[in-house]
Protein backbone atom coordinates (compact mmCIF):
# COMPACT_ATOMS: atom_id res chain seq x y z
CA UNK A 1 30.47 20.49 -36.65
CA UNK A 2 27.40 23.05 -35.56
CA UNK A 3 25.39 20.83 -37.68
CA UNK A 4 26.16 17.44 -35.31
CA UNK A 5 25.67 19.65 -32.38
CA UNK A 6 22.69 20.34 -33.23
CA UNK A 7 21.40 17.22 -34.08
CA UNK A 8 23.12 15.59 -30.82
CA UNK A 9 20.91 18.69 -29.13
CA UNK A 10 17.91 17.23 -30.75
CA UNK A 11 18.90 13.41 -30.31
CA UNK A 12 19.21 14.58 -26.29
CA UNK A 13 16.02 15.97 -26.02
CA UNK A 14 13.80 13.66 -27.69
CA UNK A 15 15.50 10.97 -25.31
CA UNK A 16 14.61 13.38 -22.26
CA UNK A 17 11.35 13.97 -23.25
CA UNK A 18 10.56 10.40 -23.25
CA UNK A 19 11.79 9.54 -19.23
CA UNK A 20 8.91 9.30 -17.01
CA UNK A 21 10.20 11.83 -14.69
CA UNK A 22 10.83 15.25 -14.35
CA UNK A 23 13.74 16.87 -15.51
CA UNK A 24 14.29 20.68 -15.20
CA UNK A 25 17.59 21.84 -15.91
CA UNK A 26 18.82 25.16 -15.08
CA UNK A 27 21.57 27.26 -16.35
CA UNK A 28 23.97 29.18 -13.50
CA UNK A 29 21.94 31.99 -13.33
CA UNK A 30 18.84 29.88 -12.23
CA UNK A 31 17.04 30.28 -15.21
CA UNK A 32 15.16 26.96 -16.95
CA UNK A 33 16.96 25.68 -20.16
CA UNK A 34 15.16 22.65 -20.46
CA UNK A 35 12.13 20.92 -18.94
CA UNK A 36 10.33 18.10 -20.23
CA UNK A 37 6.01 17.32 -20.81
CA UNK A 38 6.55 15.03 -17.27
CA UNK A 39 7.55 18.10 -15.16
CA UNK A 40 4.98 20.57 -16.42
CA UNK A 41 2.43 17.52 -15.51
CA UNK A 42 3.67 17.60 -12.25
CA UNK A 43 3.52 21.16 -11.31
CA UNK A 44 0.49 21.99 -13.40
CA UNK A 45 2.17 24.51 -15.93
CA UNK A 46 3.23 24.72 -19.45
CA UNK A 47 6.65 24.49 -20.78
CA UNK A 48 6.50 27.71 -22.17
CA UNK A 49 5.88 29.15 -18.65
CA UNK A 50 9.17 27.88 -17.27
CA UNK A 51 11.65 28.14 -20.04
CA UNK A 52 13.70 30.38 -20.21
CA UNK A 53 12.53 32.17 -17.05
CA UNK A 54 14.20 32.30 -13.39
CA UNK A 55 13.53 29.45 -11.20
CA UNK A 56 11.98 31.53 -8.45
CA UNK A 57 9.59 33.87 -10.51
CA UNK A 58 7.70 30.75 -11.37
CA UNK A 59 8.15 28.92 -8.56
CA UNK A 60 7.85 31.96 -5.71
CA UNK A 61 7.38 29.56 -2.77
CA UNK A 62 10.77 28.54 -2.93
CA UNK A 63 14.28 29.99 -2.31
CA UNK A 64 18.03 29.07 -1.65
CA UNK A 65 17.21 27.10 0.83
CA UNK A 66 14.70 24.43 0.43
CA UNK A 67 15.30 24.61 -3.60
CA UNK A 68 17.42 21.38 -4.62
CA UNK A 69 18.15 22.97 -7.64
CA UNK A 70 19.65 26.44 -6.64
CA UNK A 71 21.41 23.91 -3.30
CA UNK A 72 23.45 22.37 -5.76
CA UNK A 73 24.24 25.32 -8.03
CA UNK A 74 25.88 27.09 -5.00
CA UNK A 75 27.73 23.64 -3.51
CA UNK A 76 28.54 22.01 -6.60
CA UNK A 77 27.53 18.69 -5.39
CA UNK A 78 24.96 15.77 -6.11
CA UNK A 79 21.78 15.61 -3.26
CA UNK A 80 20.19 12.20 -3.36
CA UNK A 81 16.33 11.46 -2.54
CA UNK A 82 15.26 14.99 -1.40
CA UNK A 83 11.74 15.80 -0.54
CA UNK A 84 10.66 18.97 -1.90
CA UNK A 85 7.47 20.82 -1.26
CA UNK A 86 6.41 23.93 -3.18
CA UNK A 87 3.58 25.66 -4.92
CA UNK A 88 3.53 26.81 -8.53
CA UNK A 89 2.80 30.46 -9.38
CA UNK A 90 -0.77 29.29 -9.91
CA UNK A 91 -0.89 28.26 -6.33
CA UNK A 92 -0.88 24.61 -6.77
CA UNK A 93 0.83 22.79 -3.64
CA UNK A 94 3.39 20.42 -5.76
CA UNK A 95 5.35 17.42 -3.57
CA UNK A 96 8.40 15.61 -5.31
CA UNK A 97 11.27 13.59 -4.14
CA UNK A 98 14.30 15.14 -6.13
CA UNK A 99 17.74 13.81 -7.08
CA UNK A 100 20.26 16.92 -8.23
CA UNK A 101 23.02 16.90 -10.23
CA UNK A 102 25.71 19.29 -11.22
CA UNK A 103 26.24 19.26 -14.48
CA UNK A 104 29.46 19.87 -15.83
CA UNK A 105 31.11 20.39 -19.32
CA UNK A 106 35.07 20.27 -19.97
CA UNK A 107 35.62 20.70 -16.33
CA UNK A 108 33.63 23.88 -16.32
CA UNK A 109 30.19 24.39 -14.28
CA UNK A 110 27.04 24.58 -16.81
CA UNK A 111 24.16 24.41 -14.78
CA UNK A 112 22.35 21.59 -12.75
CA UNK A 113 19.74 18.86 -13.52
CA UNK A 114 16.55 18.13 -11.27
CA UNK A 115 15.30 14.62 -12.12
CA UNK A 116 11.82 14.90 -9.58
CA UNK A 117 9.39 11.95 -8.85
CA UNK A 118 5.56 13.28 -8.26
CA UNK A 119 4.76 12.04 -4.72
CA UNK A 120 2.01 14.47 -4.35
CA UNK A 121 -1.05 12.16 -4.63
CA UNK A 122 0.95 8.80 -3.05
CA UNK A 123 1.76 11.37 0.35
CA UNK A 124 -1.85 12.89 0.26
CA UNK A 125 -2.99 9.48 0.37
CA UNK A 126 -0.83 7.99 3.19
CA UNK A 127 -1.70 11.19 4.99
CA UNK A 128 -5.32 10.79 4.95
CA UNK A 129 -4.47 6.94 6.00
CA UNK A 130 -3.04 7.87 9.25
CA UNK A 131 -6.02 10.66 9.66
CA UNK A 132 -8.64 8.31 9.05
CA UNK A 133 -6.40 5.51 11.66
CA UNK A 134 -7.09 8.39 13.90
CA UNK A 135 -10.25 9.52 13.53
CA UNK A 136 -11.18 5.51 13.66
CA UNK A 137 -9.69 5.08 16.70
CA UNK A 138 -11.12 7.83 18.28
CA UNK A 139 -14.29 6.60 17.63
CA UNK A 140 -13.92 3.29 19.05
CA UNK A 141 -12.53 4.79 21.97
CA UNK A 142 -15.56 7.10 22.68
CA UNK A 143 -17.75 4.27 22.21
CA UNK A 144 -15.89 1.74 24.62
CA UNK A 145 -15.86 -0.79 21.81
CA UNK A 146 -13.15 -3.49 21.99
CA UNK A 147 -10.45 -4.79 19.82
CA UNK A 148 -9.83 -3.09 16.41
CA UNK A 149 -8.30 -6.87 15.28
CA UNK A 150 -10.78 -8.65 13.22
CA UNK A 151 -9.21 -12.06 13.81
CA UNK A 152 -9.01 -14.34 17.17
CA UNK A 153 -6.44 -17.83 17.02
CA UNK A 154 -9.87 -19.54 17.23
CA UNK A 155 -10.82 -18.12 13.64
CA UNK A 156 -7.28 -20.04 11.94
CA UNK A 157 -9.55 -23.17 11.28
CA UNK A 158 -6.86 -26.49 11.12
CA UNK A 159 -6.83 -30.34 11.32
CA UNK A 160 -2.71 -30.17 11.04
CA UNK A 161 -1.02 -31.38 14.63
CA UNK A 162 1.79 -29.04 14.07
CA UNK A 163 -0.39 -25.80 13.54
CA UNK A 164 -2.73 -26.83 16.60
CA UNK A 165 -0.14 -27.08 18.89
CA UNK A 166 1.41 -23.37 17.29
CA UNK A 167 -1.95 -21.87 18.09
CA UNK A 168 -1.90 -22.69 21.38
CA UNK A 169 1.55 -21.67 21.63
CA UNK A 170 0.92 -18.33 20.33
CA UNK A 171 -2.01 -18.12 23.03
CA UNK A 172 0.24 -18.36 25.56
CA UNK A 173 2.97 -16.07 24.45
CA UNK A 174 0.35 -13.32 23.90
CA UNK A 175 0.90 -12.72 27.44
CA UNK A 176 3.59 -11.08 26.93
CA UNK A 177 5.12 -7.90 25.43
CA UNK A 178 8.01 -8.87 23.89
CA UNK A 179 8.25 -8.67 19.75
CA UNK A 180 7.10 -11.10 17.78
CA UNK A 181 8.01 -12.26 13.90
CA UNK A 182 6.01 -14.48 11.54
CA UNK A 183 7.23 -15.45 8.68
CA UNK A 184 5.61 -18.12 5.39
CA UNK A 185 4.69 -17.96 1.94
CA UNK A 186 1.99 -15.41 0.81
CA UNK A 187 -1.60 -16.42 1.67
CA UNK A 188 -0.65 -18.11 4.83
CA UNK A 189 -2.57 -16.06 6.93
CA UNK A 190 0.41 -13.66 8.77
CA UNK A 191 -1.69 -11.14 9.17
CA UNK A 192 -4.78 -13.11 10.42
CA UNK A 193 -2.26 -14.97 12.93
CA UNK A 194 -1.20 -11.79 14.26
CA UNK A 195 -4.72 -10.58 15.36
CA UNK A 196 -5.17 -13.67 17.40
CA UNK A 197 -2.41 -13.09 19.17
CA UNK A 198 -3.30 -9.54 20.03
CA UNK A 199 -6.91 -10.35 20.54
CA UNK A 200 -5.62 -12.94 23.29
CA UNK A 201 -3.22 -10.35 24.53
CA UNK A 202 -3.79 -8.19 27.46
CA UNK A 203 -3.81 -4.86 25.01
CA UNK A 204 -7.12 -6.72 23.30
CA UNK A 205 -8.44 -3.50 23.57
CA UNK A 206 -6.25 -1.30 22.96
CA UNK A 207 -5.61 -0.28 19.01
CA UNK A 208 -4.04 -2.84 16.38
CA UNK A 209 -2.69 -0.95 13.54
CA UNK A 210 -1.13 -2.69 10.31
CA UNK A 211 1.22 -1.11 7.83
CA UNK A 212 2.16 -3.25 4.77
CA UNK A 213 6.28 -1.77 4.27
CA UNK A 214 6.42 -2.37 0.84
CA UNK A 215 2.98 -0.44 0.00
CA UNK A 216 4.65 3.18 0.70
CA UNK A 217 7.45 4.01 -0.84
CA UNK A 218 10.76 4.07 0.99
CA UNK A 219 11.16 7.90 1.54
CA UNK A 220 7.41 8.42 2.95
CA UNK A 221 7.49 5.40 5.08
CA UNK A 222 9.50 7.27 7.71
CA UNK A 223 6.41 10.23 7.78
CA UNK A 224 4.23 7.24 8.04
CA UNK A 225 5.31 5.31 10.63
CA UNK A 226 7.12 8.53 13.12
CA UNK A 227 4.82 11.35 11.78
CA UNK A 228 6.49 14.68 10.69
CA UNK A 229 7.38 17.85 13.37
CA UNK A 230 6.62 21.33 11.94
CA UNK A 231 8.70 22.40 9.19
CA UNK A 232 10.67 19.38 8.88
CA UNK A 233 10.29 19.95 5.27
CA UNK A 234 8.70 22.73 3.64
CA UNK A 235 5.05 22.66 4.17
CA UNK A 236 5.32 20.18 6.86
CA UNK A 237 2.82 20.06 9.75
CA UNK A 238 2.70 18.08 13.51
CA UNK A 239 1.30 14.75 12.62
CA UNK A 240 1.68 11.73 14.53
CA UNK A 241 2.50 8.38 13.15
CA UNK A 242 1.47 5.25 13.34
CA UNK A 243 3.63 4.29 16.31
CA UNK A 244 1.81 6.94 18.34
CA UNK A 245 -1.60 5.68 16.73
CA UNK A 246 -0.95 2.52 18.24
CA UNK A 247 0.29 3.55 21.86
CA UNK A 248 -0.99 0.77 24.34
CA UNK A 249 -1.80 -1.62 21.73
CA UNK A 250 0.08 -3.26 18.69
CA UNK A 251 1.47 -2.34 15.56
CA UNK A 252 1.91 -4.81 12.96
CA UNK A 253 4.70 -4.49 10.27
CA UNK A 254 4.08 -6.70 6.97
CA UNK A 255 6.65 -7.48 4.79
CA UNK A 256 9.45 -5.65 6.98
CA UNK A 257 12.67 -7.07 5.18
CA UNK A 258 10.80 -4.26 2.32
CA UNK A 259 11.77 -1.56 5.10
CA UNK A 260 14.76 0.98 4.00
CA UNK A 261 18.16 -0.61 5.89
CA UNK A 262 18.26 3.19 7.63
CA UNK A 263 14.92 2.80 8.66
CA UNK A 264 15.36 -0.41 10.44
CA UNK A 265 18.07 1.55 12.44
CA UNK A 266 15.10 3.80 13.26
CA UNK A 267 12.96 1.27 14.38
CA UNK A 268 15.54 -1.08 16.22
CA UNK A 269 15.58 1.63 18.70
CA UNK A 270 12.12 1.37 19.28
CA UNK A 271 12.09 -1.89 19.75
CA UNK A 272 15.22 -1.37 22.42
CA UNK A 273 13.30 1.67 24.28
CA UNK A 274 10.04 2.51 23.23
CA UNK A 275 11.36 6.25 21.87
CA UNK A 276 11.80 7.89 18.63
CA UNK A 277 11.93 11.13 16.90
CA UNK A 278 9.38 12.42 14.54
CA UNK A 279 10.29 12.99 11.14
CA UNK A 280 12.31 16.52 11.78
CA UNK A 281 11.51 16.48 15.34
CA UNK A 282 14.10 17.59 18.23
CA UNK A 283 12.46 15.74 21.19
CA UNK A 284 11.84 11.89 21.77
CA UNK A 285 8.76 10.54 21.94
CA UNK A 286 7.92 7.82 23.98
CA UNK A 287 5.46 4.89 23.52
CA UNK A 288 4.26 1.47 24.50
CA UNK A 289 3.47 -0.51 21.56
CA UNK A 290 4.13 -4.70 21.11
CA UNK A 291 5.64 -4.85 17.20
CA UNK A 292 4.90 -7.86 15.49
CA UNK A 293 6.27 -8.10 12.21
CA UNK A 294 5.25 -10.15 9.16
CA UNK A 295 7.96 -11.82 5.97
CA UNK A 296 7.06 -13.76 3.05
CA UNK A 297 10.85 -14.96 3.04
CA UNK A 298 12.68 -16.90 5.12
CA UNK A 299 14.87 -14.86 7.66
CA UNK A 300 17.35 -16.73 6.67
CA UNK A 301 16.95 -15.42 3.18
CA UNK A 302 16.63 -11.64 4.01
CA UNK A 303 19.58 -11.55 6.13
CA UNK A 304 21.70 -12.97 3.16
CA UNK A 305 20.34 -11.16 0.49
CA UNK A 306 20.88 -7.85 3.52
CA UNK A 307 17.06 -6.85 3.60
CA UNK A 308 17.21 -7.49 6.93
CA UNK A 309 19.30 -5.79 9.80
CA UNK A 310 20.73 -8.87 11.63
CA UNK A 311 20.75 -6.72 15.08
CA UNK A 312 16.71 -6.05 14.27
CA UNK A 313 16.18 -9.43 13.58
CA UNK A 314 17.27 -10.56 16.60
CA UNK A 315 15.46 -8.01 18.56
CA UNK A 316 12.35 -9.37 16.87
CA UNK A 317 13.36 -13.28 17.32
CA UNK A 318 11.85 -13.55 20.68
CA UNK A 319 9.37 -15.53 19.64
CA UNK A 320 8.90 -16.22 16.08
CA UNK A 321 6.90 -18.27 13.90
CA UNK A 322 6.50 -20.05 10.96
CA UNK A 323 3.40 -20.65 9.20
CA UNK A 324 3.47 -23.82 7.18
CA UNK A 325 2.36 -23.57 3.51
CA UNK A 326 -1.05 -25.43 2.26
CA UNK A 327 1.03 -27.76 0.36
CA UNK A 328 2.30 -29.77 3.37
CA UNK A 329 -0.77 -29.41 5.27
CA UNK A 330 -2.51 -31.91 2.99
CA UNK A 331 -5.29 -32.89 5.71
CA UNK A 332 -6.61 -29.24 5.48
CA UNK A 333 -7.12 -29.00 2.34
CA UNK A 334 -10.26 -30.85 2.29
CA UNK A 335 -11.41 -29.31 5.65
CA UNK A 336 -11.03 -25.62 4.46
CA UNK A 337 -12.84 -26.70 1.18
CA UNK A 338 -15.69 -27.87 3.14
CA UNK A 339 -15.45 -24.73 5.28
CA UNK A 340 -15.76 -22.29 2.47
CA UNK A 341 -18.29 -24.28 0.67
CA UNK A 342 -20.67 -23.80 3.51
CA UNK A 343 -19.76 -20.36 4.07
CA UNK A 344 -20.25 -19.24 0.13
CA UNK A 345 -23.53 -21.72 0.69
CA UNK A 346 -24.99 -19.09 2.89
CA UNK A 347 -23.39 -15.67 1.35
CA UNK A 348 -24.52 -16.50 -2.12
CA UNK A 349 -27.62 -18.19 -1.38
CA UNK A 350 -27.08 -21.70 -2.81
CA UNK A 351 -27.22 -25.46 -1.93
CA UNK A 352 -24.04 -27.21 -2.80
CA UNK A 353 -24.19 -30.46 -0.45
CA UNK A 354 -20.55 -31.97 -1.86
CA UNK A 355 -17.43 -31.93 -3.70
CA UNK A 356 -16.89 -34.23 -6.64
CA UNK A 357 -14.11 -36.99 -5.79
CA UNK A 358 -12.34 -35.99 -9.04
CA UNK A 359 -12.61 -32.37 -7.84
CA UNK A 360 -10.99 -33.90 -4.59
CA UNK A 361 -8.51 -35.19 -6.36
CA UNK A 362 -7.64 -32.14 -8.14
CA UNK A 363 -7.59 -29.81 -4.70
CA UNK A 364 -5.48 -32.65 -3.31
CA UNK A 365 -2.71 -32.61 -6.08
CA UNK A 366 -2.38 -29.26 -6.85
CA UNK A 367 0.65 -27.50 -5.03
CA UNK A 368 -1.22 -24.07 -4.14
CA UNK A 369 1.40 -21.15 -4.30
CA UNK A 370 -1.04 -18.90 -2.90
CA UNK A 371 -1.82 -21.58 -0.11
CA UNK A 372 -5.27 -20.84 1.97
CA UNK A 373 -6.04 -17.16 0.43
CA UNK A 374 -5.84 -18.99 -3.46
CA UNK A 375 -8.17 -22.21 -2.04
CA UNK A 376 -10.83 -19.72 -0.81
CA UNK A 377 -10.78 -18.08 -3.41
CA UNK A 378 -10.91 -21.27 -6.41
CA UNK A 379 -13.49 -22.39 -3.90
CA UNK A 380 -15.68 -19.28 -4.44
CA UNK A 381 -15.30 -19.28 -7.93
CA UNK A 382 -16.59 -22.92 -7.94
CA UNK A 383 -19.57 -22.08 -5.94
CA UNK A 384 -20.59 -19.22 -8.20
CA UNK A 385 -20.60 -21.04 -11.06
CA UNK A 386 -21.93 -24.17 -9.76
CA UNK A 387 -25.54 -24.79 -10.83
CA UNK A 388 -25.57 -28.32 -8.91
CA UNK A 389 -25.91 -29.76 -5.36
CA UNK A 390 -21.92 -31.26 -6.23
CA UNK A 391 -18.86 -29.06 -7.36
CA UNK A 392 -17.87 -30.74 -10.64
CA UNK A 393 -14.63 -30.59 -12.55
CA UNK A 394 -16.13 -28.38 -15.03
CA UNK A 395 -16.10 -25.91 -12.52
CA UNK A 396 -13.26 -25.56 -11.52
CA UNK A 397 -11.16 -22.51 -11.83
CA UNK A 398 -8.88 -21.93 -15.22
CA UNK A 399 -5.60 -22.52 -13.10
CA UNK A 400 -6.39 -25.82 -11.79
CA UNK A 401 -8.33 -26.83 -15.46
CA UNK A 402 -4.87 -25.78 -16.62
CA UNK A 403 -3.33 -27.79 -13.66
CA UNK A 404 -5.32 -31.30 -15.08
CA UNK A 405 -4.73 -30.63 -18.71
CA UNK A 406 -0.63 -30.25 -18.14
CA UNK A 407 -0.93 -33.97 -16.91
CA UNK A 408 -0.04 -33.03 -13.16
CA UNK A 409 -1.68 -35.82 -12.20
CA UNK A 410 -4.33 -38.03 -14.57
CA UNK A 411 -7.98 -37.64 -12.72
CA UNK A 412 -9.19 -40.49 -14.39
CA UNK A 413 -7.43 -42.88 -12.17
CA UNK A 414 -5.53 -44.84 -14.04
CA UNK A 415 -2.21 -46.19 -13.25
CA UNK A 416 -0.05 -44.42 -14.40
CA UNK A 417 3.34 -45.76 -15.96
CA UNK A 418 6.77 -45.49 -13.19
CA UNK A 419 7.95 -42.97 -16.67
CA UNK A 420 4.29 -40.99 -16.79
CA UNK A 421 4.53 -40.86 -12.79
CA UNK A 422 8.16 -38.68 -13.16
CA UNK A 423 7.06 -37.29 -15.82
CA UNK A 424 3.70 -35.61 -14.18
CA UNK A 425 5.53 -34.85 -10.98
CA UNK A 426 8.66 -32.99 -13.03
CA UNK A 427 5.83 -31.12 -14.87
CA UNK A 428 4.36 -30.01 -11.34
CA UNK A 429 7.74 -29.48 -9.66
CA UNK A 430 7.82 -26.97 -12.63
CA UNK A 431 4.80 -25.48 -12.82
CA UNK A 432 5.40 -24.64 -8.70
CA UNK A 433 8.56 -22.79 -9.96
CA UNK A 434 7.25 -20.92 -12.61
CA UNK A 435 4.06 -20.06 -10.49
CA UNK A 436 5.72 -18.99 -6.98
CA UNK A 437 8.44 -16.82 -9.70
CA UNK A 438 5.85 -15.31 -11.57
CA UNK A 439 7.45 -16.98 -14.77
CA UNK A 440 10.58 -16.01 -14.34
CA UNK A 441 13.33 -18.73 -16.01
CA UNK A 442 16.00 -17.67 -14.33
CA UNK A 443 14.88 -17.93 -11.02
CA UNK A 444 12.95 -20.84 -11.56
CA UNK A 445 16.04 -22.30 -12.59
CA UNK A 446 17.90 -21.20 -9.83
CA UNK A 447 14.84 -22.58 -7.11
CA UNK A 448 14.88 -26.24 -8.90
CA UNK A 449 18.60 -25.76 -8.97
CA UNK A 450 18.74 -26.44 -13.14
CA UNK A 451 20.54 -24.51 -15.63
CA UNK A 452 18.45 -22.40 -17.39
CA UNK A 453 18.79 -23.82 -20.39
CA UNK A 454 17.83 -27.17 -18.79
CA UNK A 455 14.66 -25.58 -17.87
CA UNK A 456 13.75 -24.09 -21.26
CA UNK A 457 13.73 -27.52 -22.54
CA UNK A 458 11.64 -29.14 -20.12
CA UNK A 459 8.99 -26.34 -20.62
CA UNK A 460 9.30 -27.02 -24.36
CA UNK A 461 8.96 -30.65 -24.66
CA UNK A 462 5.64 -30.76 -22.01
CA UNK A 463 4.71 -27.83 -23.95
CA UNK A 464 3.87 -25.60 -20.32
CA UNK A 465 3.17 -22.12 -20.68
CA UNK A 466 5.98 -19.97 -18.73
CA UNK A 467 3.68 -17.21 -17.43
């Protein structure tokens, strides 16, 4: 029996050792019986200078109070998703987001487990986001220079009747203050729509501030966005956030159905009164900032699948708008290509005078998941590689070489047989799947609504490459 003890002993910490986190497990006298290679990492010390050794001689900066560990040895209950900020007996300033357990054996209390994620570098880095958003803004404030949005509704270049008559829409609606929502497929241009709106707005020149929600993770977002009062957590200083960065102007919210559902709670008040509370804060602030948020789902989607707060998305439905995907605005295809190729013309000093009409062909067929942002970008491939006065198929990016050699469509021009015609347009209904899922079966399977095994065998017998 002590033998398979200590071999289970040995079997549990060789599978501890290899978790990418930080454990540190402490007896109930607060002294360290295990910690693994990804702690000491973290807080810049040796495992030999924590085992075995109270939990407060190494780490002096903390005590019963903002310790998760010795919280949950005197309550005897789980905390969740705890910031934690300390400094290690070398002086190092260490910031984690904890989850604490209790551990207990037979019914009896052991000890507890810290399993800590490093956000030390990820909230130095947001923090010196918002500074520089500051110190930016400040600047273009001193200097009287106008809009910090790049983009005006003029810039979204289109031939498509639908999208004309959207822009000018969305020119008249800047106007106001209410909240806006856009929502389309990746590489639609959200973000590029949204500055034209603000840049026709009457806050034109006041500051436009964008925060991506699914760039910061969930339990910094908050700091990001409200800013932190004094000693909210430990080592926590007045900061403002980005909703005070952008008082008078607009603050633009990517990907919000990425936003924590208690965060939208947050933010829904906002939206409802223009106050909030910093991070830790006992007073409301108050502001006047137009949110405009951005999804590359359907709302639809994120209120089913409960990313989305339905009573925040219908604050933000006032006016909302989607932008149609490349693939179904076939007549600006062509006119973008043209576009970029006279742009890249002039940035990379060359003389391309036309596109090939099997290149046309090619741009024409092909379904573009990543819609305008993946044209401009096959297009400025092309032109760097182009030694011509035409863009030829040989240069033509792997994806849409790829694209041709699958038998999408035959360039050649030859009629194709009513079988070859279903056959090419099941292998590019397909290849859309597999490219929008990022080669995932399942939900490839799901989107063309095939069984998966269905699937598998199509990709088999045209012989397409899943990822």
């Amino acid at each position: 029996m002590p033998q398979e003890v200590a071999i289970s002993n040995e079997v549990l910490k060789a599978i501890l050792s290899r978790i990418d986190e930080g454990i540190h497990v402490v007896d109930t006298n607060g002294k360290t019986i295990y910690y693994n290679e990804v702690a000491a990492r973290h807080d810049g010390l040796n495992i030999s200078d924590v085992i075995g050794k109270p939990l407060l001689q190494v780490f002096p900066s903390l005590n019963e109070h903002t310790s998760t560990l010795l919280k949950v040895l005197t309550s005897k209950k789980a905390i969740y998703n705890q910031a934690q900020s300390y400094t290690n007996v070398y002086g190092k300033k260490i910031e984690t987001m904890n989850t604490t357990l209790p551990i207990f054996v037979k019914k009896h209390f052991v000890g507890a487990m810290e399993i800590a994620k490093d956000h030390s570098t990820m909230k130095r880095l947001s923090e010196q986001l918002v500074d520089l958003q500051r110190q930016l803004l400040a600047r273009k404030n001193s200097s009287k220079r106008k809009s910090t949005a790049s983009y005006t509704l003029q810039d979204l270049l289109t031939k498509n009747p639908h999208f004309i008559e959207m822009k000018k829409e969305a020119e008249k609606l800047a106007r106001s203050h209410s909240p806006i929502l856009v929502f389309g497929e990746s590489g639609t241009g959200k973000e590029l729509f949204v500055q034209g709106i603000h840049h026709a707005s009457p806050r034109a020149s006041a500051p436009f501030i964008a925060q991506n929600c699914a760039a910061i993770p969930e339990n910094l977002l908050e700091s990001i966005l409200f800013g932190t009062a004094k000693g909210s957590y430990t080592g926590a200083v007045e900061r403002p956030g980005l909703f005070e960065l952008a008082d008078g102007g607009t603050l633009f919210l990517d990907e919000i159905h990425a936003m924590p559902i208690e965060l939208q709670a947050k933010l829904l008040r906002v939206l409802e009164d223009g106050r909030f509370r910093r991070l830790g804060g006992a007073k409301d602030v108050v502001v006047d900032v137009r949110v405009m948020a951005a999804m590359n789902v359907h709302p639809k989607t994120a209120l089913d699948q409960k990313l989305l707060r339905s009573d925040l998305f219908y604050r933000l439905n006032v006016f909302t708008f989607e932008l149609t995907a490349l693939r179904n605005r076939k007549e600006d295809i062509l006119y973008l290509s043209e576009v970029y190729m006279k742009y890249f013309n002039q940035c990379l000093n060359k003389k391309v005078l036309r596109i090939s009409d099997g290149v046309k062909e090619v741009l024409l067929s092909y379904s573009w998941p990543g819609n305008v942002r993946e044209l401009k970008h096959a297009l400025e491939y092309m032109m760097n590689i182009s030694s011509g006065e035409q863009l030829e198929l040989d240069d033509l990016p792997v994806m849409l070489k790829e694209f041709i050699k699958k038998g999408a469509k035959r360039i050649s021009g030859e009629t194709l047989s009513f079988r070859e015609r279903v056959a090419a347009f099941e292998q590019e209904m397909i290849l859309e799947a597999l490219q929008r899922t990022g080669g995932n079966i399942q939900q490839a399977a799901s989107m063309l609504r095939l069984p998966r095994q269905t699937l598998q065998y199509k990709i088999q017998k045209y012989e397409l490459d899943a990822e």
